[in-house]
Every structure is written in structure tokens, then in C-alpha cells.
Protein backbone atom coordinates (compact mmCIF):
# COMPACT_ATOMS: atom_id res chain seq x y z
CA UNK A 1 0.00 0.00 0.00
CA UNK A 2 2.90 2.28 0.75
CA UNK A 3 4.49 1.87 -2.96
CA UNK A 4 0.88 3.00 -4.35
CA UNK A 5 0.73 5.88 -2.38
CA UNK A 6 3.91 6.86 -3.59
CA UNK A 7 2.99 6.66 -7.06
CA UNK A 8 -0.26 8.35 -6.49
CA UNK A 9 1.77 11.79 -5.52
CA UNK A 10 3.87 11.19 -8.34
CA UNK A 11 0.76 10.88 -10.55
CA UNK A 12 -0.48 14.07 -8.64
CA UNK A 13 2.62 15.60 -9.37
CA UNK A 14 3.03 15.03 -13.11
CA UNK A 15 -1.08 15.91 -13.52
CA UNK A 16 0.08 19.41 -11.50
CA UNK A 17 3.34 19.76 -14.31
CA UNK A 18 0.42 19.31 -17.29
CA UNK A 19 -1.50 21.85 -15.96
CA UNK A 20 1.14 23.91 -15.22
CA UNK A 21 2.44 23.43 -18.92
CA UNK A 22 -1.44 24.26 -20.01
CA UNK A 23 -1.40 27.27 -18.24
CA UNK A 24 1.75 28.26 -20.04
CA UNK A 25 0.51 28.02 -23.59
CA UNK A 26 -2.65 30.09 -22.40
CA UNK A 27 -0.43 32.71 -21.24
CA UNK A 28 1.62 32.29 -24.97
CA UNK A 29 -1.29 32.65 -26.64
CA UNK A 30 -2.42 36.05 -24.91
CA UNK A 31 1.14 37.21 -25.58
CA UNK A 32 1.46 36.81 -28.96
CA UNK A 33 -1.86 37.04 -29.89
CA UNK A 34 -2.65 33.62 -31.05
CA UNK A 35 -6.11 32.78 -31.47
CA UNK A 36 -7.46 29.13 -31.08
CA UNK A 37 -7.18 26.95 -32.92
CA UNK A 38 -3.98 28.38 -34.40
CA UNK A 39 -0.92 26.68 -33.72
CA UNK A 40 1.69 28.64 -35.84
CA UNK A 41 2.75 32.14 -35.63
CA UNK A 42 5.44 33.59 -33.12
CA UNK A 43 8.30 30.63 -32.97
CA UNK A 44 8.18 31.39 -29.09
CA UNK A 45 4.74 30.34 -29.19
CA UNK A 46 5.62 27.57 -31.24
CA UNK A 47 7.91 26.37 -28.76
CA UNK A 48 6.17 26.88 -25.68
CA UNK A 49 3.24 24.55 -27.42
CA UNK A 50 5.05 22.20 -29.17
CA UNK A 51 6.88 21.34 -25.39
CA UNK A 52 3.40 20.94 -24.20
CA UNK A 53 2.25 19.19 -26.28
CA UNK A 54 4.95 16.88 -26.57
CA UNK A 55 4.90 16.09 -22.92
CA UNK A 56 0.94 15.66 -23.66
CA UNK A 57 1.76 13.28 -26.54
CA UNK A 58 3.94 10.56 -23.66
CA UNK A 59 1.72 11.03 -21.01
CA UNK A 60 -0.18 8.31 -20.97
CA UNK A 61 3.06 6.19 -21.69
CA UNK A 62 4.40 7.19 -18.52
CA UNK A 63 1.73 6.64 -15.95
CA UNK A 64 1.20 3.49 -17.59
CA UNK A 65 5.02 2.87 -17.40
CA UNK A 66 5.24 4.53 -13.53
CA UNK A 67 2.65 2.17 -12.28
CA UNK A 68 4.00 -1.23 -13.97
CA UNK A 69 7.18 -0.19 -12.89
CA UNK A 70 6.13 0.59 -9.09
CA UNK A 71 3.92 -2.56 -8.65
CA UNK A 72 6.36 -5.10 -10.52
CA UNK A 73 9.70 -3.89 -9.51
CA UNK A 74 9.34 -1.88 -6.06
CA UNK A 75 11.91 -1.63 -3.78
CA UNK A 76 11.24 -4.34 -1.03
CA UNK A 77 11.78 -6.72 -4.07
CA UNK A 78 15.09 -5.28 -5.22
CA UNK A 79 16.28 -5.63 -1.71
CA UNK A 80 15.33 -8.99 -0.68
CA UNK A 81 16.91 -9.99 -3.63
């Protein structure tokens, strides 16, 4: 129960980073003016979204990959050996 606790505020944590990288490309967008659905314009917008949504893109295959890794190969089993 501990190790899933663990990974829950890791979870948490990485939900809090997307949001935090959501919030970023909100604030882009009222900087340089970029309308929705536009994608393209200033190439600091253009960065700020495409980091976004690149970490958007692998998010899924790293909770999936967190939690397999934390139930299968947790640390009481690397330990005992």
C-alpha cells in the first residue's frame, strides 16, 4: 500500500506539471496574440506549445510505465533480492 501511495503523488505531481504546462501556452497565446485553434505564428509560441504538447503526446506512456514499474519492480523486491 505504501508503494501506491507513492505513485499516487507522483501521478499528482506530473497531472500538477500538465497543468502547469497548459497554463503556459494560455499565457503564450495572450502574448502573442494567437487565437485558437492556431498553432503557428510567433516561434516562441511555437515552442512553448510544441513542449506541451509533446509532454501531452507521452503522457499516458508514462503513468502506464510509472505504475508497472512501481507494482512489478518496487523496492522491497530489489532488496530482498
Amino acid at each position: 500500500a505504501g508503494d501506491s501511495i507513492l505513485l499516487a503523488a507522483v501521478s499528482l505531481l506530473s497531472a500538477c506539471q500538465q497543468m502547469y504546462f497548459t497554463l503556459n501556452v494560455g499565457r503564450a497565446r495572450l502574448k502573442y496574440k494567437i487565437a485558437p485553434p492556431a498553432v503557428t505564428g510567433s516561434l516562441d509560441f511555437e515552442r512553448i506549445f510544441r513542449a506541451q504538447q509533446n509532454s501531452l503526446e507521452f503522457y499516458s506512456v508514462f503513468l502506464v510505465t510509472l505504475w508497472m514499474a512501481g507494482w512489478y519492480f518496487n523496492q522491497g523486491s530489489l532488496v530482498s533480492g
